[in-house]
N, C-alpha and C. Protein backbone atom coordinates (compact mmCIF):
# COMPACT_ATOMS: atom_id res chain seq x y z
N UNK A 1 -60.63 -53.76 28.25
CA UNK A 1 -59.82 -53.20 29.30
C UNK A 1 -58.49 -52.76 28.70
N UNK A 2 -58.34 -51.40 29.02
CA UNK A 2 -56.79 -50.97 28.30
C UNK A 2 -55.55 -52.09 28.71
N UNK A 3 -54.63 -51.72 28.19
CA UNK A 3 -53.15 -52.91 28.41
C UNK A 3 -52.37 -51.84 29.43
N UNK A 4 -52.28 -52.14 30.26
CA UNK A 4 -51.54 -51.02 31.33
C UNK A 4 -49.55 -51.21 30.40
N UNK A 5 -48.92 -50.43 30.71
CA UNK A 5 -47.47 -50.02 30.03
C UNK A 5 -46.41 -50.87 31.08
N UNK A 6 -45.76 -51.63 30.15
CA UNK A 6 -44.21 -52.97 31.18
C UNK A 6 -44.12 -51.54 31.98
N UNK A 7 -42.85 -52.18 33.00
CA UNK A 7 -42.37 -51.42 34.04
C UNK A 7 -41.63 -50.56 33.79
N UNK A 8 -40.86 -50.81 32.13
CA UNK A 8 -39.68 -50.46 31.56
C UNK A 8 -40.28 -48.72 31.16
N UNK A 9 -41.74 -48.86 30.51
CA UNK A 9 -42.50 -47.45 29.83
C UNK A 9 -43.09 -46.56 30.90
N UNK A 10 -42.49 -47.06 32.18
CA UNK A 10 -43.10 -45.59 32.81
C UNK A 10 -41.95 -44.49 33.00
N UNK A 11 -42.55 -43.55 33.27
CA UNK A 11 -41.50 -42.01 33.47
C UNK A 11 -40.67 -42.08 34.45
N UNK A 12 -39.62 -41.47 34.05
CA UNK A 12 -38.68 -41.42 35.23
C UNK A 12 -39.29 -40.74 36.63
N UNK A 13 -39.25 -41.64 37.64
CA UNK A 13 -39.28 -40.87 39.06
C UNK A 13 -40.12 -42.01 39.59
N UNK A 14 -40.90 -42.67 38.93
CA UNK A 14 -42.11 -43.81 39.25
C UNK A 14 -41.25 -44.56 39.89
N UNK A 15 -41.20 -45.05 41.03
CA UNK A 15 -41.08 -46.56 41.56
C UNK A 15 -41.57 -47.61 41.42
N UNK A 16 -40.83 -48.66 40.86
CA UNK A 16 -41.32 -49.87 40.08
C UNK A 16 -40.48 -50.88 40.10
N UNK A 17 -40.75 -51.66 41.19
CA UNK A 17 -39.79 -52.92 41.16
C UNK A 17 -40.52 -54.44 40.87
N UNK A 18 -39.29 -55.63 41.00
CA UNK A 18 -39.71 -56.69 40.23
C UNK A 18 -40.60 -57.36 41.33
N UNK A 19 -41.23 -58.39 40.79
CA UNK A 19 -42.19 -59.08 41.83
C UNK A 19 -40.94 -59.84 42.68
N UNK A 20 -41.93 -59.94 44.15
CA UNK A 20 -40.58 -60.83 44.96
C UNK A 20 -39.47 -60.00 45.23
N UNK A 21 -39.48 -58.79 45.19
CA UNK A 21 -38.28 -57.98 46.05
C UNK A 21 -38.58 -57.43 46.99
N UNK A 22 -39.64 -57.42 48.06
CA UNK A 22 -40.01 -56.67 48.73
C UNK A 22 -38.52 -56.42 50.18
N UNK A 23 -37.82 -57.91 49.97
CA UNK A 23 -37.34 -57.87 51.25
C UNK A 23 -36.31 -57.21 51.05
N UNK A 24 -35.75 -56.40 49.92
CA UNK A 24 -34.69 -55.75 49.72
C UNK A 24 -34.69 -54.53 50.22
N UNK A 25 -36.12 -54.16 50.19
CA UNK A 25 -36.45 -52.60 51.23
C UNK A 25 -36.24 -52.88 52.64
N UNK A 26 -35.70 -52.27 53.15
CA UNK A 26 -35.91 -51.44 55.03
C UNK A 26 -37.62 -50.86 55.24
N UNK A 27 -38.32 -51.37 54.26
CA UNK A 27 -39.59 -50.32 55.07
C UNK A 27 -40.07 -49.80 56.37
N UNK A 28 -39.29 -50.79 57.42
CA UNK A 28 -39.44 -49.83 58.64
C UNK A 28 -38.78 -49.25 58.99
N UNK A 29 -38.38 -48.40 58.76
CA UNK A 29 -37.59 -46.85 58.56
C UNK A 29 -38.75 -45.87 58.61
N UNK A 30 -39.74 -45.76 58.54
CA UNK A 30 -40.21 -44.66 58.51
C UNK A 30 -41.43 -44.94 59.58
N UNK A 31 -41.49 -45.83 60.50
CA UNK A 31 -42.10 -46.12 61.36
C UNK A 31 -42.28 -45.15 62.86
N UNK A 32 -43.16 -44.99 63.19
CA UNK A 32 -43.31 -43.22 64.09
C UNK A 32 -43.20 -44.36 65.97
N UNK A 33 -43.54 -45.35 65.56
CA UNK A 33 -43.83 -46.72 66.91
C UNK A 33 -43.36 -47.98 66.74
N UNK A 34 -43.16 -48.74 67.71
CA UNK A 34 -42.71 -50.00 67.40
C UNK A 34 -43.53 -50.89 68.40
N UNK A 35 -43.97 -52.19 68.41
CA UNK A 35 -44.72 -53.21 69.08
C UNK A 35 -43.23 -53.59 70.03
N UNK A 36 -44.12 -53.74 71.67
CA UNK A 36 -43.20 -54.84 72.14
C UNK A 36 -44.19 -55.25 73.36
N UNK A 37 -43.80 -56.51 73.37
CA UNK A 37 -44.38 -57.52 74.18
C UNK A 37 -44.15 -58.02 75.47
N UNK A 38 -44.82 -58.29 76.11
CA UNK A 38 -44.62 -58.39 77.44
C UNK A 38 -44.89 -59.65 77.87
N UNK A 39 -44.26 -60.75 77.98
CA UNK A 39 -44.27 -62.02 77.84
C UNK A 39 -44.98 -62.36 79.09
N UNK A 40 -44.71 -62.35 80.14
CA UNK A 40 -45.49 -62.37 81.12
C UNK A 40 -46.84 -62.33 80.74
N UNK A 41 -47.80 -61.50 80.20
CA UNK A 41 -48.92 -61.83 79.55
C UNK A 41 -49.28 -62.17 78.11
N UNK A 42 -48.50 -62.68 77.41
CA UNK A 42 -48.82 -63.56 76.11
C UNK A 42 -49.02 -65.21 76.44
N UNK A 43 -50.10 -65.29 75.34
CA UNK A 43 -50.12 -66.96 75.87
C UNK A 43 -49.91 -67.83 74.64
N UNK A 44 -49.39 -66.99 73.91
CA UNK A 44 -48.74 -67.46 72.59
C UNK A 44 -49.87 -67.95 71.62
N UNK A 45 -50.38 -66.96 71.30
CA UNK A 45 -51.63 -67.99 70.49
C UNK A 45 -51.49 -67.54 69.01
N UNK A 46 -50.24 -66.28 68.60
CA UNK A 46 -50.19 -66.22 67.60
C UNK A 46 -50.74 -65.14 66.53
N UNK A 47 -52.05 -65.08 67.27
CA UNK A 47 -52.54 -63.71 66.78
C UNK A 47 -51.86 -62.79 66.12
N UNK A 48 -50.93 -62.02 66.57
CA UNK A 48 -50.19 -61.18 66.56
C UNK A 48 -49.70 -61.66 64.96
N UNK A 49 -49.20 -62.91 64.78
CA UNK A 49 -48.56 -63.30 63.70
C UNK A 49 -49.57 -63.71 62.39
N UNK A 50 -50.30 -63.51 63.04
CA UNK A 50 -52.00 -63.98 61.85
C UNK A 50 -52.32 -62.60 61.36
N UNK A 51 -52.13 -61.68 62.22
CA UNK A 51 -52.83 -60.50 61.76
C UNK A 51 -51.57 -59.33 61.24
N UNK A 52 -50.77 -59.78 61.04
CA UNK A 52 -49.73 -58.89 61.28
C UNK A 52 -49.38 -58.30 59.12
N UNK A 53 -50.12 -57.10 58.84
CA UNK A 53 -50.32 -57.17 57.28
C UNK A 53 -48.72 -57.43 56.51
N UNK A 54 -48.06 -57.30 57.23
CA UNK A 54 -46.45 -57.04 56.49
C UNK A 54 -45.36 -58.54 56.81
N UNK A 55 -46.31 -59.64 57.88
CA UNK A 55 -45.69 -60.42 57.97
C UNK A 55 -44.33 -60.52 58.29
N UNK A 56 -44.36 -59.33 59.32
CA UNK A 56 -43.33 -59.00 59.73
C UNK A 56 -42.77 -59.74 61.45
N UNK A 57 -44.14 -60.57 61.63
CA UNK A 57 -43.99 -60.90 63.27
C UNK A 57 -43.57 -62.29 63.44
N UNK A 58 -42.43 -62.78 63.98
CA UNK A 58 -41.49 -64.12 63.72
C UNK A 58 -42.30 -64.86 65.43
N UNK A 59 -42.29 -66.06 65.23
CA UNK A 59 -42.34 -66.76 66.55
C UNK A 59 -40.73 -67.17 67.33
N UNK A 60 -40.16 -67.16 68.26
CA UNK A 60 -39.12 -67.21 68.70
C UNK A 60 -38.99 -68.50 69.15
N UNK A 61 -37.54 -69.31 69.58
CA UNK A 61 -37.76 -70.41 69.60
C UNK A 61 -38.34 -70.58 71.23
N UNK A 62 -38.76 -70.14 72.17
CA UNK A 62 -39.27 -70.11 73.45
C UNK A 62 -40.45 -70.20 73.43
N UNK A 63 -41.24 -70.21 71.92
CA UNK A 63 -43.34 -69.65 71.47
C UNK A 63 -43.03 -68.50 71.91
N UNK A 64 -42.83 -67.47 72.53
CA UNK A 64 -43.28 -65.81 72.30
C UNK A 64 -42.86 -65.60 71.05
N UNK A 65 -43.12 -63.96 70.67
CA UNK A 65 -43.29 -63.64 69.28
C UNK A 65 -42.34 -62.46 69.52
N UNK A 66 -42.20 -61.53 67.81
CA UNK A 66 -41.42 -60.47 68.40
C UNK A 66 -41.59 -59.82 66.31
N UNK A 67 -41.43 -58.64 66.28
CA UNK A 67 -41.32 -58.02 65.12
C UNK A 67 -40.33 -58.31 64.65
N UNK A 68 -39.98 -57.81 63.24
CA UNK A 68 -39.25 -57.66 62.55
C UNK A 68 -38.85 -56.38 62.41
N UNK A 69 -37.61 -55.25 63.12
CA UNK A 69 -38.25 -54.14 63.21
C UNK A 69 -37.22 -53.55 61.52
N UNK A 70 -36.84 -54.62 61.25
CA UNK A 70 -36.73 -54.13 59.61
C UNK A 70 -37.32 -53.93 58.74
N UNK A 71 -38.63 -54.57 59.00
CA UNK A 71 -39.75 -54.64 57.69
C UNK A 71 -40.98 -54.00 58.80
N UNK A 72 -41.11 -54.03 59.72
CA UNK A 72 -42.28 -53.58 60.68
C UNK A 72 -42.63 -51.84 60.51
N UNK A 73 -43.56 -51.48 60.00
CA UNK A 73 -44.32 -50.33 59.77
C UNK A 73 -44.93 -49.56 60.95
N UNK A 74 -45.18 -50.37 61.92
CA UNK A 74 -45.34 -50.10 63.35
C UNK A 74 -47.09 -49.46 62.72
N UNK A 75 -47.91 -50.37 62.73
CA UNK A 75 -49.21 -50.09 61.85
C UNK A 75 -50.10 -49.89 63.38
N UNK A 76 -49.84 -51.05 64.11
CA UNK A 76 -50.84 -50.82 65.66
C UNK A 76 -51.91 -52.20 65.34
N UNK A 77 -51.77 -52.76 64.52
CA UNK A 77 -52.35 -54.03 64.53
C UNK A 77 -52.34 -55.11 65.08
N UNK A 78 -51.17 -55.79 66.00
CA UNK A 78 -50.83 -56.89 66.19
C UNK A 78 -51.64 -56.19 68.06
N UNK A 79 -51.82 -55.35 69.01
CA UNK A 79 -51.52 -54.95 69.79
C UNK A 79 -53.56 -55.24 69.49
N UNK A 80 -54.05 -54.53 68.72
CA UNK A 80 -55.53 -54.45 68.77
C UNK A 80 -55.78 -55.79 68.26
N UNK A 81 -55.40 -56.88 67.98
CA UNK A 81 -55.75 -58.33 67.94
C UNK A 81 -55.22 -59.24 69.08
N UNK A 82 -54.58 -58.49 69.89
CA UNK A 82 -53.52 -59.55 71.12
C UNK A 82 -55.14 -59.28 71.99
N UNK A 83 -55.26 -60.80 72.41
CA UNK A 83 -56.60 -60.67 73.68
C UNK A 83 -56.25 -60.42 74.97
N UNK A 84 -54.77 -60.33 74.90
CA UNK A 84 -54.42 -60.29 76.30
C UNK A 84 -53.63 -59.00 76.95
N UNK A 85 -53.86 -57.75 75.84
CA UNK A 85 -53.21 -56.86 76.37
C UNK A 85 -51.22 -57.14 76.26
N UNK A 86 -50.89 -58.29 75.40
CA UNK A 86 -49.51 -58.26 76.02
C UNK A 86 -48.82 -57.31 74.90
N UNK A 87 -49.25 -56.82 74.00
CA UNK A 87 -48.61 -56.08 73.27
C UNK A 87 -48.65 -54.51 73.15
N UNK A 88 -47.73 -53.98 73.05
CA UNK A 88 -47.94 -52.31 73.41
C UNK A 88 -47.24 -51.50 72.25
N UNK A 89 -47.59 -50.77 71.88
CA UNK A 89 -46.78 -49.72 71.35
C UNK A 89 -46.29 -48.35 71.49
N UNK A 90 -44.95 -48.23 71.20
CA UNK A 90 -44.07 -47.56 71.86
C UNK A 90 -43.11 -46.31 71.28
N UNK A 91 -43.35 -45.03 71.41
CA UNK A 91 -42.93 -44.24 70.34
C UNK A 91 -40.92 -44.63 69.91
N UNK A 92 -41.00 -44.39 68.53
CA UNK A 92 -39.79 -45.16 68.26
C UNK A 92 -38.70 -43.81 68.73
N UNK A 93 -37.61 -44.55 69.32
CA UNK A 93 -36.43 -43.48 69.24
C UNK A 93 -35.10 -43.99 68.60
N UNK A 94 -34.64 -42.85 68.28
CA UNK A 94 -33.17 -43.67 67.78
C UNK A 94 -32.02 -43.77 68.33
């Protein structure tokens, strides 16, 4: 198997950061939707936070849940794993 090149030998323009920095990005910035919840029908089971790929979905201290809309990609995942309909998504505005 070839030796792939340190981070240091790639070409200028490549993005290449150290392991463990992810939280230094804003990645949700470029998010087109955002999740929000409707507590009235959540029954807190978490889902949302199990399935959520960016680990972006915090439990609050009340058990409801809620994004991170700093790191949240607004993917549509947490909303198609909620059994209860309490999650929606919502075109983002600024």
């Amino acid at each position: 198997m070839p030796k792939l090149p340190s981070w240091r030998e790639y070409e200028i323009g490549c993005i290449v950061t150290q392991p463990g920095s992810a939280r230094a990005y804003r990645t949700g910035d470029w998010r087109s939707q955002r999740p929000i919840w409707k507590n009235e029908r959540c029954i807190k089971c978490g889902l949302c936070y199990i399935f959520c790929p960016e680990g972006c979905i915090r439990g609050r201290k009340d058990g409801y849940f809620e994004a991170d809309l700093f790191y949240c990609k607004g993917c549509g995942i947490c909303p198609r794993e909620c059994p209860t309909g309490a999650i929606s998504m919502v075109e983002e505005t600024e």
